[in-house]
Protein backbone atom coordinates (compact mmCIF):
# COMPACT_ATOMS: atom_id res chain seq x y z
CA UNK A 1 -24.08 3.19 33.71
CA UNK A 2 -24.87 6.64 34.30
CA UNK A 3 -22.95 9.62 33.00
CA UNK A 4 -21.07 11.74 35.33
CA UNK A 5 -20.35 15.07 33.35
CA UNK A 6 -17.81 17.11 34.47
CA UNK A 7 -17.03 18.93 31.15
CA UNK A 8 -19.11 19.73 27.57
CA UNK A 9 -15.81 17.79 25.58
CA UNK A 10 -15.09 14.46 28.04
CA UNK A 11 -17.57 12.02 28.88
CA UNK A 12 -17.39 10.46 31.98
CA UNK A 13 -19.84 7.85 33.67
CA UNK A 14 -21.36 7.14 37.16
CA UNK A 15 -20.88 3.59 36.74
CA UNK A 16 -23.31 1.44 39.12
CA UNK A 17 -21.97 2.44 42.66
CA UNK A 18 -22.86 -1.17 44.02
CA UNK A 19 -23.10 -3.73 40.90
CA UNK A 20 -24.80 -7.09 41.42
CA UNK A 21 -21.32 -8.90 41.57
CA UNK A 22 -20.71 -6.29 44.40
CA UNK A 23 -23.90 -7.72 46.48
CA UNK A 24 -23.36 -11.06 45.76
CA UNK A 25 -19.42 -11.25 46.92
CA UNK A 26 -20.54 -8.74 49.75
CA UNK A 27 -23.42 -11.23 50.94
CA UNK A 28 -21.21 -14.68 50.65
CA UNK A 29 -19.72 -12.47 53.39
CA UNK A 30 -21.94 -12.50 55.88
CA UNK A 31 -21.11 -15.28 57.60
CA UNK A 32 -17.10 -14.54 57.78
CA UNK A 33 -14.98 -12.59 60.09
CA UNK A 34 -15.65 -10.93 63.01
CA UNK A 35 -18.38 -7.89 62.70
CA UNK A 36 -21.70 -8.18 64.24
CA UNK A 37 -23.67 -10.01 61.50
CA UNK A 38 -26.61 -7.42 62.31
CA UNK A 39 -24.24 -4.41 61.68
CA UNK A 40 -23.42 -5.66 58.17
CA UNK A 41 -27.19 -6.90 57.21
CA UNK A 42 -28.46 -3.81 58.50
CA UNK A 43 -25.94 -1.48 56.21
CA UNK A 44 -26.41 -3.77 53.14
CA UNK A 45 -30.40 -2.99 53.74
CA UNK A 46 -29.88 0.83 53.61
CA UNK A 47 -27.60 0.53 50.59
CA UNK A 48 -30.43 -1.69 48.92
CA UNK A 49 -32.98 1.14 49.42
CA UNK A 50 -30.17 3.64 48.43
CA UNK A 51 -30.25 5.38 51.92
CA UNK A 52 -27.05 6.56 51.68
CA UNK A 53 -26.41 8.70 54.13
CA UNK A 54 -27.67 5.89 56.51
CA UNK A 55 -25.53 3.39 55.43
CA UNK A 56 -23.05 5.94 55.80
CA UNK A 57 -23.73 6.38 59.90
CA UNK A 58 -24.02 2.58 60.39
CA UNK A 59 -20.62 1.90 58.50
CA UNK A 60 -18.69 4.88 60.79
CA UNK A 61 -20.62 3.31 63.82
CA UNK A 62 -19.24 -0.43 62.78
CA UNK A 63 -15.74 0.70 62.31
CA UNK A 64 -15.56 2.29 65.53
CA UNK A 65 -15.86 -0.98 67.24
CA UNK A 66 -13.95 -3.02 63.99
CA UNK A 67 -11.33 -0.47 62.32
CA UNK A 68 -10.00 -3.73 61.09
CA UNK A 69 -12.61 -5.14 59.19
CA UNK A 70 -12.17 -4.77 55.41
CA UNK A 71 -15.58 -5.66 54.60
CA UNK A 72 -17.11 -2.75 56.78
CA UNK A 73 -14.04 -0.22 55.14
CA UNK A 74 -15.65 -1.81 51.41
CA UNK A 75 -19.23 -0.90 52.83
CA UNK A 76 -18.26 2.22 53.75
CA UNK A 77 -16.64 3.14 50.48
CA UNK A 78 -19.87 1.95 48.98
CA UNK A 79 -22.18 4.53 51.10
CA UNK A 80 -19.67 7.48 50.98
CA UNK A 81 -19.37 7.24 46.85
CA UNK A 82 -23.60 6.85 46.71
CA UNK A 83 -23.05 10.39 48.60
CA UNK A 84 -21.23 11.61 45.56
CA UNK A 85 -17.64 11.32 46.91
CA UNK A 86 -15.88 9.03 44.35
CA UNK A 87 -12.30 10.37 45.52
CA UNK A 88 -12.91 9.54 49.36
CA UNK A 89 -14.48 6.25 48.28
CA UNK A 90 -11.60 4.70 46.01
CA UNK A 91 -9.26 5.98 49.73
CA UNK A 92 -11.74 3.55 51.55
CA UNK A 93 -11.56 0.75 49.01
CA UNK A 94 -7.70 0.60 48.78
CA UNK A 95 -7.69 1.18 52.32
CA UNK A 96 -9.87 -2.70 52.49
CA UNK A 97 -7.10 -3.98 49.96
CA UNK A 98 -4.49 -3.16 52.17
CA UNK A 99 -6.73 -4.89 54.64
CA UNK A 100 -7.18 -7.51 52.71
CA UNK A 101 -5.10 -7.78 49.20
CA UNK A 102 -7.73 -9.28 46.28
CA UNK A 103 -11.07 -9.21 48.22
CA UNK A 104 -13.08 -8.94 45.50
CA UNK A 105 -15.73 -6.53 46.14
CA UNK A 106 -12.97 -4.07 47.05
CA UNK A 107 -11.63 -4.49 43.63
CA UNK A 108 -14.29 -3.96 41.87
CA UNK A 109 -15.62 -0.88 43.85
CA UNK A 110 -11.81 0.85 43.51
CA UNK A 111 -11.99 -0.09 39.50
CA UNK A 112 -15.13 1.54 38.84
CA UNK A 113 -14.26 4.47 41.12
CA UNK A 114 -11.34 4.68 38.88
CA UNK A 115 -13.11 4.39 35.56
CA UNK A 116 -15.20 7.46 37.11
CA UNK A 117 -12.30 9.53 38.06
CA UNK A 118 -10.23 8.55 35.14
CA UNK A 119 -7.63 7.41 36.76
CA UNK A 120 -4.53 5.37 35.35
CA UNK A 121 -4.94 2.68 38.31
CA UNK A 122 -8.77 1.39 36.32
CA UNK A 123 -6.62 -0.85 33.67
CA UNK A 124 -4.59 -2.30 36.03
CA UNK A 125 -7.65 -2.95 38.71
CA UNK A 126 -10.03 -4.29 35.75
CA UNK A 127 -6.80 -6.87 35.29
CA UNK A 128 -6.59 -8.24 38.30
CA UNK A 129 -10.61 -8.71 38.06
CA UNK A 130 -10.85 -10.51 34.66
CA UNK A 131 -7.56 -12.85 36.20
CA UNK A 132 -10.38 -13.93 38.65
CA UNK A 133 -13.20 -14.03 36.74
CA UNK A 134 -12.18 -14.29 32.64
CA UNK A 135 -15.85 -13.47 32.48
CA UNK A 136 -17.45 -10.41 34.29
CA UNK A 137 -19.20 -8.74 31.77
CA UNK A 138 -19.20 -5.62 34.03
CA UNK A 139 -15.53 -5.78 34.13
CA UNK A 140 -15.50 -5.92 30.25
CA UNK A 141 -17.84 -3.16 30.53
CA UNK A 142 -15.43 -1.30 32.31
CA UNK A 143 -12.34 -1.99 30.09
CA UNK A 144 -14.04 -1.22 27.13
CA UNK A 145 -15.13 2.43 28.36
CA UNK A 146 -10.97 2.58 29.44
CA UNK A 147 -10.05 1.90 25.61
CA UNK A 148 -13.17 3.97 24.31
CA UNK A 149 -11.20 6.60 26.20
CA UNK A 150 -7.76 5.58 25.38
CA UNK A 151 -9.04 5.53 21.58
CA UNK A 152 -8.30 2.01 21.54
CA UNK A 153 -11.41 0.82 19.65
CA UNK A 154 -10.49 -2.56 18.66
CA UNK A 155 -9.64 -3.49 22.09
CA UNK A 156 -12.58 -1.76 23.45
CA UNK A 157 -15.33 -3.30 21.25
CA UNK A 158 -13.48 -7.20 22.21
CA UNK A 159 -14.86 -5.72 25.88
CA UNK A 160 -17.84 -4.80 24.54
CA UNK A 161 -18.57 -7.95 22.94
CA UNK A 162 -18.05 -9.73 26.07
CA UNK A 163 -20.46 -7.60 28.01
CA UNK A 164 -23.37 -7.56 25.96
CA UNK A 165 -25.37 -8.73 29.34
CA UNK A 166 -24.33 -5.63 31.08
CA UNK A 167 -24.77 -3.12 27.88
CA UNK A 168 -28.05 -4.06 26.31
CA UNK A 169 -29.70 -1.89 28.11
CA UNK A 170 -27.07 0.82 28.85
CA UNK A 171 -27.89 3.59 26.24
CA UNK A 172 -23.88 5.16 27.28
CA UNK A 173 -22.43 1.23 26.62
CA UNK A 174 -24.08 0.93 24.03
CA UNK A 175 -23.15 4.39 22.33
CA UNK A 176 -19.49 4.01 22.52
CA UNK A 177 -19.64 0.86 21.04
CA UNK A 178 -21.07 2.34 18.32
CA UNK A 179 -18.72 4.78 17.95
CA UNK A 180 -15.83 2.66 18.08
CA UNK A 181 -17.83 -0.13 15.80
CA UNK A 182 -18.19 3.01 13.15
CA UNK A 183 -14.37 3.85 14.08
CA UNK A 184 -13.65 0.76 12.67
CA UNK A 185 -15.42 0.56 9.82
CA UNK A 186 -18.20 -1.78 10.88
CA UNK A 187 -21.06 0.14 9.76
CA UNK A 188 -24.11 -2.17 9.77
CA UNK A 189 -22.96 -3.60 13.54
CA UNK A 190 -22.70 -0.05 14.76
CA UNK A 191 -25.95 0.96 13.35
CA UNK A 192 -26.90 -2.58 15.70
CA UNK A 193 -25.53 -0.92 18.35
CA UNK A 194 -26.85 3.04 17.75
CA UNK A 195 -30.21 1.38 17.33
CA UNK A 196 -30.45 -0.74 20.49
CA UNK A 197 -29.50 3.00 21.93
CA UNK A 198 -32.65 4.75 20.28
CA UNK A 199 -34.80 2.26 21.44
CA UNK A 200 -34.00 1.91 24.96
CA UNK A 201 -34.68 6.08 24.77
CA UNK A 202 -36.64 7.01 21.61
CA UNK A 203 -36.99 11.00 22.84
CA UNK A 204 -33.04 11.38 23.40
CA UNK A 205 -31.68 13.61 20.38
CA UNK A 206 -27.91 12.20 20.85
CA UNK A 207 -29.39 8.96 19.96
CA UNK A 208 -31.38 9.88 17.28
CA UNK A 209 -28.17 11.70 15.65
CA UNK A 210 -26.27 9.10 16.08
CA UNK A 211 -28.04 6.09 14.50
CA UNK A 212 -28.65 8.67 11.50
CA UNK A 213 -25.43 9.39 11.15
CA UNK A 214 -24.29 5.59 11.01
CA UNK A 215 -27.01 4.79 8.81
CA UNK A 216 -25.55 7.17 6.51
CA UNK A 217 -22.25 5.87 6.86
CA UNK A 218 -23.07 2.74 5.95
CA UNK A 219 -24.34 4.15 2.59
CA UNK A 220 -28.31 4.06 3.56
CA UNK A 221 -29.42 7.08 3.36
CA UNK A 222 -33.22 6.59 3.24
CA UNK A 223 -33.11 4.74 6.73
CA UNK A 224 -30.97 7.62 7.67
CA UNK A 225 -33.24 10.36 6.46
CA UNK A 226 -35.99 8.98 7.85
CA UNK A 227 -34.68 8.74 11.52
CA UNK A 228 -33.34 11.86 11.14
CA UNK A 229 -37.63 13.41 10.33
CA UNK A 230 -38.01 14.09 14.08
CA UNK A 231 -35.00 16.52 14.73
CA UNK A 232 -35.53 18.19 11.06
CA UNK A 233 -39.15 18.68 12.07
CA UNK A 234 -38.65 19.75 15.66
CA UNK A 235 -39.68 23.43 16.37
CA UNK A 236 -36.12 23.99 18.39
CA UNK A 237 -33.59 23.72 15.42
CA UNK A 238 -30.37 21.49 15.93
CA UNK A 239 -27.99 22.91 13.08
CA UNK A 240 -25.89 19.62 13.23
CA UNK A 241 -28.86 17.37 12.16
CA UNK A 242 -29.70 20.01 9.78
CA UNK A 243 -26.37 19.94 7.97
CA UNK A 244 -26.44 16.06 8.14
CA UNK A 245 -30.21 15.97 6.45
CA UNK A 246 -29.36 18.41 3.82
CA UNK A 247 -25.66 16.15 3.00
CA UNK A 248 -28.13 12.69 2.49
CA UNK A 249 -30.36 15.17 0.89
CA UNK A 250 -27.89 16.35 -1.64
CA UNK A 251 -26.79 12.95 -2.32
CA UNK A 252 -30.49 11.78 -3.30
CA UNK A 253 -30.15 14.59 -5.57
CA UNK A 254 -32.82 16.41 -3.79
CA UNK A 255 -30.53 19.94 -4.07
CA UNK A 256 -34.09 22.08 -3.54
CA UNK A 257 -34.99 20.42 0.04
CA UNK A 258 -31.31 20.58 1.03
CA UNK A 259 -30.59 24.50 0.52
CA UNK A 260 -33.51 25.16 3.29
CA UNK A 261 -31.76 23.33 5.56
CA UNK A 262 -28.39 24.73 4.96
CA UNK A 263 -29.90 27.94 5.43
CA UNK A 264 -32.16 27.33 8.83
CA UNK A 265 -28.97 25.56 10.01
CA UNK A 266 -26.51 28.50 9.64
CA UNK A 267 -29.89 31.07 11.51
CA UNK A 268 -29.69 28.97 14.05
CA UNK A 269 -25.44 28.53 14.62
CA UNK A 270 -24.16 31.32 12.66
CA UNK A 271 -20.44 30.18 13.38
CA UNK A 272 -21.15 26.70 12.07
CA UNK A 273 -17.81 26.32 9.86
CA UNK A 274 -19.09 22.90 8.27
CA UNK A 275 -22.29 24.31 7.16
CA UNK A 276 -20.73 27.60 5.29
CA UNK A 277 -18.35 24.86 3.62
CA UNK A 278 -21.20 22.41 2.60
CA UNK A 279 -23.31 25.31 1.49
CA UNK A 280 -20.69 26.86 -0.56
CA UNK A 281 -19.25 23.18 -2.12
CA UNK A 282 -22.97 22.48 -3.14
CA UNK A 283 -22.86 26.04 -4.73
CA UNK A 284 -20.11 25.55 -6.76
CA UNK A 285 -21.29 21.98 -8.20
CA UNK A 286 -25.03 23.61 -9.35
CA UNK A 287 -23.01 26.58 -10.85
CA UNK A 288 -24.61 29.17 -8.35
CA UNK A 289 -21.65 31.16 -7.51
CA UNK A 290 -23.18 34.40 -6.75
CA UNK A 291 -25.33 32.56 -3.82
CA UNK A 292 -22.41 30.92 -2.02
CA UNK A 293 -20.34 33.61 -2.10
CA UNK A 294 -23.32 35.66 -0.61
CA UNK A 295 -23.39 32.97 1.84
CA UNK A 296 -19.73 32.67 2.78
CA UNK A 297 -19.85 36.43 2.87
CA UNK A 298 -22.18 36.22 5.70
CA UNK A 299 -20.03 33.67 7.59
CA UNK A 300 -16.95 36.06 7.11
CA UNK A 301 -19.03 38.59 9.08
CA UNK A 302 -18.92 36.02 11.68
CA UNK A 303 -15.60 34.40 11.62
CA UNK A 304 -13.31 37.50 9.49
CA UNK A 305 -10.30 35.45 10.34
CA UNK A 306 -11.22 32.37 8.91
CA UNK A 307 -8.55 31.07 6.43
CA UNK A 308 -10.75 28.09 4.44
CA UNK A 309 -14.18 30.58 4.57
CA UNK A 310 -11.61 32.61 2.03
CA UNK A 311 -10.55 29.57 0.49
CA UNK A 312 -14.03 28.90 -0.47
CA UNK A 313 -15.23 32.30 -1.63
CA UNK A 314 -11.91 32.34 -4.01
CA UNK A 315 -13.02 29.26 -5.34
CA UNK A 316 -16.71 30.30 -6.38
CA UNK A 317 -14.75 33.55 -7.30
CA UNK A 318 -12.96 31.35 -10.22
CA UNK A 319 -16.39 30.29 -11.30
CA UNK A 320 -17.59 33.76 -12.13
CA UNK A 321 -14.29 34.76 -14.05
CA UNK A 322 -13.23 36.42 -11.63
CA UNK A 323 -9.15 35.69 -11.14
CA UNK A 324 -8.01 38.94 -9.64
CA UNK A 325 -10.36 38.73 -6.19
CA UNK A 326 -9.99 34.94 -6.26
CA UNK A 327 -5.84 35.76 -6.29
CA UNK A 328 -6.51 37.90 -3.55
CA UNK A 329 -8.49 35.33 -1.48
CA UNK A 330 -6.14 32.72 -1.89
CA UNK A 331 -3.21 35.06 -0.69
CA UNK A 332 -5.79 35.73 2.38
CA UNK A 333 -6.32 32.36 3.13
CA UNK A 334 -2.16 31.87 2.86
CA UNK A 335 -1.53 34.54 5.04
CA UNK A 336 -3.88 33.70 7.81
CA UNK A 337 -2.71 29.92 7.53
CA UNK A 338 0.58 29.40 5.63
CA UNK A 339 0.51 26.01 6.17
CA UNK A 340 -3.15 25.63 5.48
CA UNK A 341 -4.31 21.80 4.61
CA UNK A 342 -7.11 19.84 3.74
CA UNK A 343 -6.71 16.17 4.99
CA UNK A 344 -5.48 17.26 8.47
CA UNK A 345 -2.38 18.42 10.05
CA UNK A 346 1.10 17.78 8.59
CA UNK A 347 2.91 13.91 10.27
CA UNK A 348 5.59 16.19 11.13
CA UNK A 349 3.80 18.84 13.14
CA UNK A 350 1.30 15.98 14.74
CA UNK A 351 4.91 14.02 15.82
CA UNK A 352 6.33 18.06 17.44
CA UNK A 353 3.20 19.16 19.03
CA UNK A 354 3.74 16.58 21.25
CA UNK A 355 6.65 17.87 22.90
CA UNK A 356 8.10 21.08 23.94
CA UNK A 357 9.00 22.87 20.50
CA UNK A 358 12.39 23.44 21.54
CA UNK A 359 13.07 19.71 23.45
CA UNK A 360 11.14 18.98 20.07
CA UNK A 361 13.96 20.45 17.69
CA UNK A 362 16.83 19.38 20.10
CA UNK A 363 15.41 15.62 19.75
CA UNK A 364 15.08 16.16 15.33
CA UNK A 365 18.64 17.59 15.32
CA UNK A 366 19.53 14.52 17.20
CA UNK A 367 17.69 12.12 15.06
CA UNK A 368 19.57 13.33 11.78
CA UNK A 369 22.53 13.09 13.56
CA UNK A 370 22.28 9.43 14.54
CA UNK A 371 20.52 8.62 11.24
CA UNK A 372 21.83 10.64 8.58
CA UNK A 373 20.77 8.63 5.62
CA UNK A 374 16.56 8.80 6.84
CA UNK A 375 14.88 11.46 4.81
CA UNK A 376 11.91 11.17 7.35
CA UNK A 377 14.00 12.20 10.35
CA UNK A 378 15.24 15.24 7.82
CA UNK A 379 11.52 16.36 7.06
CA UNK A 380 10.68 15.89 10.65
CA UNK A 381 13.35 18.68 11.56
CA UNK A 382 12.16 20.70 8.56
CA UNK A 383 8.51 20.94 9.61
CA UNK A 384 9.43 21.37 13.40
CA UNK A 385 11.68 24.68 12.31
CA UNK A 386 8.92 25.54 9.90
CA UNK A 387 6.80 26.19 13.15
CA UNK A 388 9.21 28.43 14.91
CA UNK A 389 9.04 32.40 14.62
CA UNK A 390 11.80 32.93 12.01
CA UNK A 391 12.76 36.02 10.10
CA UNK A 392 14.13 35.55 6.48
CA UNK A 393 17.26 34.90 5.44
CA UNK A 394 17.91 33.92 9.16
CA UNK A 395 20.02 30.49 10.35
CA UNK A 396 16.52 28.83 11.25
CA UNK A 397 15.16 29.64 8.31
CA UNK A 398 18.61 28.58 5.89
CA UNK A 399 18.53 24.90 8.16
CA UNK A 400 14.71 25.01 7.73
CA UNK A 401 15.46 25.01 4.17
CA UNK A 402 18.22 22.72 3.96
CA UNK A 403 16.82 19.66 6.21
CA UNK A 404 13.37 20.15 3.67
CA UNK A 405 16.07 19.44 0.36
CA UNK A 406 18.05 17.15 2.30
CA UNK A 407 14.70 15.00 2.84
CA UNK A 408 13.62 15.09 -0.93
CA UNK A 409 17.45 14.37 -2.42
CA UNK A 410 17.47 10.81 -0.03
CA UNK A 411 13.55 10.18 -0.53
CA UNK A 412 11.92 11.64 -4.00
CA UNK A 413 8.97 10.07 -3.54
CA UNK A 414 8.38 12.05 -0.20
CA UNK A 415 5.27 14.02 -0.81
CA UNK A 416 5.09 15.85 2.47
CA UNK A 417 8.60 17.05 2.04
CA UNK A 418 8.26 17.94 -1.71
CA UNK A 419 4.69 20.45 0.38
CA UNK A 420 7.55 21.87 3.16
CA UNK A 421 9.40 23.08 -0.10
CA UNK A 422 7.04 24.47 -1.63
CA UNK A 423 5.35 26.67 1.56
CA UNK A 424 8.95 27.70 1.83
CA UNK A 425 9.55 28.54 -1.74
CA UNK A 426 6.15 30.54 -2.24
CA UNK A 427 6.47 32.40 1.38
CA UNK A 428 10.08 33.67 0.08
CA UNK A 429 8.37 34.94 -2.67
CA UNK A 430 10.77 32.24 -5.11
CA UNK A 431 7.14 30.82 -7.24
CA UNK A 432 8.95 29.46 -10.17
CA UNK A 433 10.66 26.96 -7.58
CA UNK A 434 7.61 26.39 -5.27
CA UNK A 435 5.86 25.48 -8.79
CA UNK A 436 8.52 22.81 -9.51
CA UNK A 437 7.66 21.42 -5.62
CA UNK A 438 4.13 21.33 -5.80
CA UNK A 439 4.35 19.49 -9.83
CA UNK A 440 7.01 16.80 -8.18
CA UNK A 441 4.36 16.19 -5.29
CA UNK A 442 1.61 15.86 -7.56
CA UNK A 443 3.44 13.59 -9.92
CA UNK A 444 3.36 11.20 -7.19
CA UNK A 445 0.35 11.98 -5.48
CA UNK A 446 -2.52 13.44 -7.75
CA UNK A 447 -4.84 13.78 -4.51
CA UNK A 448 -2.27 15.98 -2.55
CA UNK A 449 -4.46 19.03 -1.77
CA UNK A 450 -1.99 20.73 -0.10
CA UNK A 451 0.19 20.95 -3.39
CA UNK A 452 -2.64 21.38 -5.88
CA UNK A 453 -3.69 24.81 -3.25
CA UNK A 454 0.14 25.52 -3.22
CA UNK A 455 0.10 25.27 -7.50
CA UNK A 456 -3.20 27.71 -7.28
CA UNK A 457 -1.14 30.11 -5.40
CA UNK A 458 1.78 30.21 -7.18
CA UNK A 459 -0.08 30.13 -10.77
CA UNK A 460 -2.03 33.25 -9.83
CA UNK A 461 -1.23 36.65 -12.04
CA UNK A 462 0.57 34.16 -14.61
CA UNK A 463 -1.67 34.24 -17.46
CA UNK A 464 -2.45 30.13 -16.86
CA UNK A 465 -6.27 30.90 -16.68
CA UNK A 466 -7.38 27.48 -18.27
CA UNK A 467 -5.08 25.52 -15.96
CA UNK A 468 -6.14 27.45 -12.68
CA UNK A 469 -9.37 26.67 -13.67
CA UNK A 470 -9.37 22.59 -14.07
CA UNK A 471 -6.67 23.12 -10.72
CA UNK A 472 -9.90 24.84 -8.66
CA UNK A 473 -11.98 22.14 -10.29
CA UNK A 474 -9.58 19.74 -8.86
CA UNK A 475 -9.55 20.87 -5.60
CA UNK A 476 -13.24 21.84 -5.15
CA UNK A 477 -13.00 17.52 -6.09
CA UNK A 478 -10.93 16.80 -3.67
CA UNK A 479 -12.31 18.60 -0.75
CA UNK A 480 -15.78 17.05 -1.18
CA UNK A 481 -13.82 13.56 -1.56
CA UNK A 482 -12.16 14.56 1.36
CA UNK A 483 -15.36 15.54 3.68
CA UNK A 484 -16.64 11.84 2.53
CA UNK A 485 -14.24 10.51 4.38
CA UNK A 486 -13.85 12.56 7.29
CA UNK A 487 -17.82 11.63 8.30
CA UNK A 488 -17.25 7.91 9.45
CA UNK A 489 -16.77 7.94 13.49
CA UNK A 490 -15.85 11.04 14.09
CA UNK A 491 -19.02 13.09 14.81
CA UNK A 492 -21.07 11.02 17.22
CA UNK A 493 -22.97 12.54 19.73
CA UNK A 494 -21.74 12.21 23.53
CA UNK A 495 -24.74 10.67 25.57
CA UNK A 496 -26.13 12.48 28.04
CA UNK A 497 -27.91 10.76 30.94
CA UNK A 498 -30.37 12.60 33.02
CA UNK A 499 -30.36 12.88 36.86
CA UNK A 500 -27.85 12.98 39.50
CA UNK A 501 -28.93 9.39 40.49
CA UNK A 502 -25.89 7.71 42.00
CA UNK A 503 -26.38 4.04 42.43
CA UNK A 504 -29.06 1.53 40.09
């Protein structure tokens, strides 16, 4: 499978324009219908020796003599997508369909048309292939790349599994069923799969990252450091692999070789967000303050609207004593991202964002209607108003507020709504009361960042220096806890195939 790029976040591929099965079912052929037998052989020869454009003339020529013939429409679907015209070629395979409903060659050229263009017909089309044969491994190939996309990966790597034939040597296959193996939490099988990748292309950097980054993941981070040598070492910086060497690097305890990297990483990308974190979080556990917040100072320079750069320097801030410009970071960080979290985006916000905010609301309002009794419809409501440009003391903001109590009276054990509060309370400038929200989330969830960073603001100016301190502690704790577990699947490296080449 070759990749067919058309855009630096969404991989798609150039999946073999003519696959064996394609031949085969297109030679049993031969001897059926009515077409010259010469026309077809000699077409079949120029799509062999990937003449294109000469299979191209010979198809138009047969049709003009045998618009009828599905086989020739199938052919010439074949030449006109080895010309790089996917979109006209799926019109001349479901024109042969229509011709001629479950020839198979026609299927399988329209399916992996689709796959290319990503359209919604390749499940359906990859179906109707595995009902005929359970086991094409191409059409497992196929499926599997449909749920990679989809985000399916359990369904994708039961695909994979079944078209180990067609992926061993496919360094794309074989790279999202890494991914998706590591998605899962199969770590040693996706470093299998990230290191049948390397070897079929040792020189490719995606596929060096990647089977470091797995090896890592699967807790062994000697194998990991030393496949990752060749990118640390190479004289054109990648900041990515330079932030990953200095993590395993840190973790060996080796906090002198990781700095250096931290550093060339952030010369070379000085936006990288994930590198001013890791360089400031390894700060603050070797008690060097003064460094990280020189460091994060820098990144500010770069990114002065960055809520969690702020975070950061107010936390090495507590580490030098110093409360007052911590406070004031904190408040920084609040204002430039009220709802500002650590493990990801709010339920309720992930469930709205979906939808038009105001068919969002209109479809929450309904919800508690029809279910008055469900504090999760109530906090749904609450978070969706939360979002909406609201002045104080106005009827959005008063329903905002009520749905958010409404949720925590039927369900105390709702931690998210117990956060809503809390935002609300400290935003209205009422602390004592976004205190008591962020101590009842807490009580049942001691790893809620959100409310420990919520306590932190609230507790600032109040004289509670010994408990702000073991709360910064805390969260400092739970961030790096937290970056543990956001590594596993969701950094690997797109693959990138080289040259336009169109058909193998």
């Amino acid at each position: 499978m070759e990749k067919f790029d058309q855009g630096a976040d969404v991989r798609f591929y150039r999946v073999p324009v003519v696959c064996l099965l394609v031949w085969a079912a297109a030679l049993s052929c031969l001897s059926q219908g009515p077409a010259p037998q010469d026309s077809i052989g000699t077409i079949l020869s120029a799509l062999r020796d990937h003449d294109f454009p000469e299979a191209l003339h010979l198809s138009q020529a047969a049709l003009a003599g045998h618009p009828g013939d599905y086989r020739l429409w199938t052919l010439h679907g074949m030449a006109t997508a080895g010309m790089g015209k996917p979109s006209s070629a799926l019109d001349d395979y479901k024109h042969a369909l229509r011709l001629e409903p479950g020839y198979l060659p026609a299927q399988e050229g329209a399916a992996q048309t689709s796959v290319q263009l990503r359209r919604p017909s390749a499940r359906p089309l990859l179906m109707e292939i595995l009902a005929q044969r359970p086991d094409d491994p191409t059409a497992h190939a196929l499926l599997g790349i449909v749920e990679y996309r989809a985000g399916h990966c359990a369904d994708a790597v039961a695909h994979f599994a079944q078209a180990a034939p067609v992926i061993e040597g496919e360094p794309e296959g074989l790279t999202d069923y890494g991914a998706c193996l590591a998605a899962l939490k199969r770590s040693d099988d996706a470093v299998t799969a990230f290191a049948q990748a390397l070897a079929l292309d040792p020189e490719r950097e995606e596929a060096r990252f990647n089977l470091a980054l797995a090896q890592w993941d699967a807790k062994r981070p000697d194998d990991a450091l030393q496949t990752l040598q060749p990118l640390l070492q190479a004289q054109a910086t990648d900041p990515e692999a330079l932030v990953l060497g200095a993590e395993i690097l840190e973790s060996k305890g080796e906090t002198a070789q990781a700095v250096p990297l931290l550093r060339q990483a952030l010369v070379a990308n000085p936006r990288d967000l994930s590198a001013y974190l890791q360089f400031a979080l390894l700060s603050y556990d070797h008690s060097s303050p003064q460094v990280g917040i020189d460091m994060v100072n820098y990144g500010l320079r770069q990114m002065p609207r960055e809520p969690r750069l702020y975070l950061a320097r107010g936390i090495l801030l507590t580490q030098l004593g110093q409360f007052g410009r911590a406070a004031d970071d904190f408040e920084t960080a609040n204002r430039l991202d009220p709802n500002l979290q650590f493990l990801g985006v709010a339920e309720g916000l992930v469930e709205s964002q979906q939808h038009d905010p105001a068919e969002a609301l209109a479809k929450f309002r309904a919800a508690v209607r029809a279910h008055p009794r469900e504090a999760y419809a109530w906090y749904l409501l609450a978070e969706e108003l939360a979002q909406q440009d609201q002045k104080p003391g106005s009827s959005a903001s008063a329903e905002e507020l009520a749905a958010a109590k409404k949720a925590v009276e039927l369900d105390p054990a709702l931690v998210p709504a117990h956060d809503l509060l809390s935002t609300f309370y400290y935003q209205s400038g009422q602390k004592e009361l976004a205190i008591e929200q962020s101590r009842a989330a807490l009580a049942r969830d001691p790893n809620d960042e959100q409310a420990v960073y919520h306590l932190v603001l609230a507790l600032r100016g109040s004289g509670h220096t010994e408990e702000l301190t073991a709360l910064v502690k805390r969260l400092v704790q739970l961030q790096a806890n937290a970056q543990g577990r956001e590594t596993v699947g969701k950094r690997y490296r797109l693959y990138e195939s080289v040259g336009p080449t169109a058909a193998k």
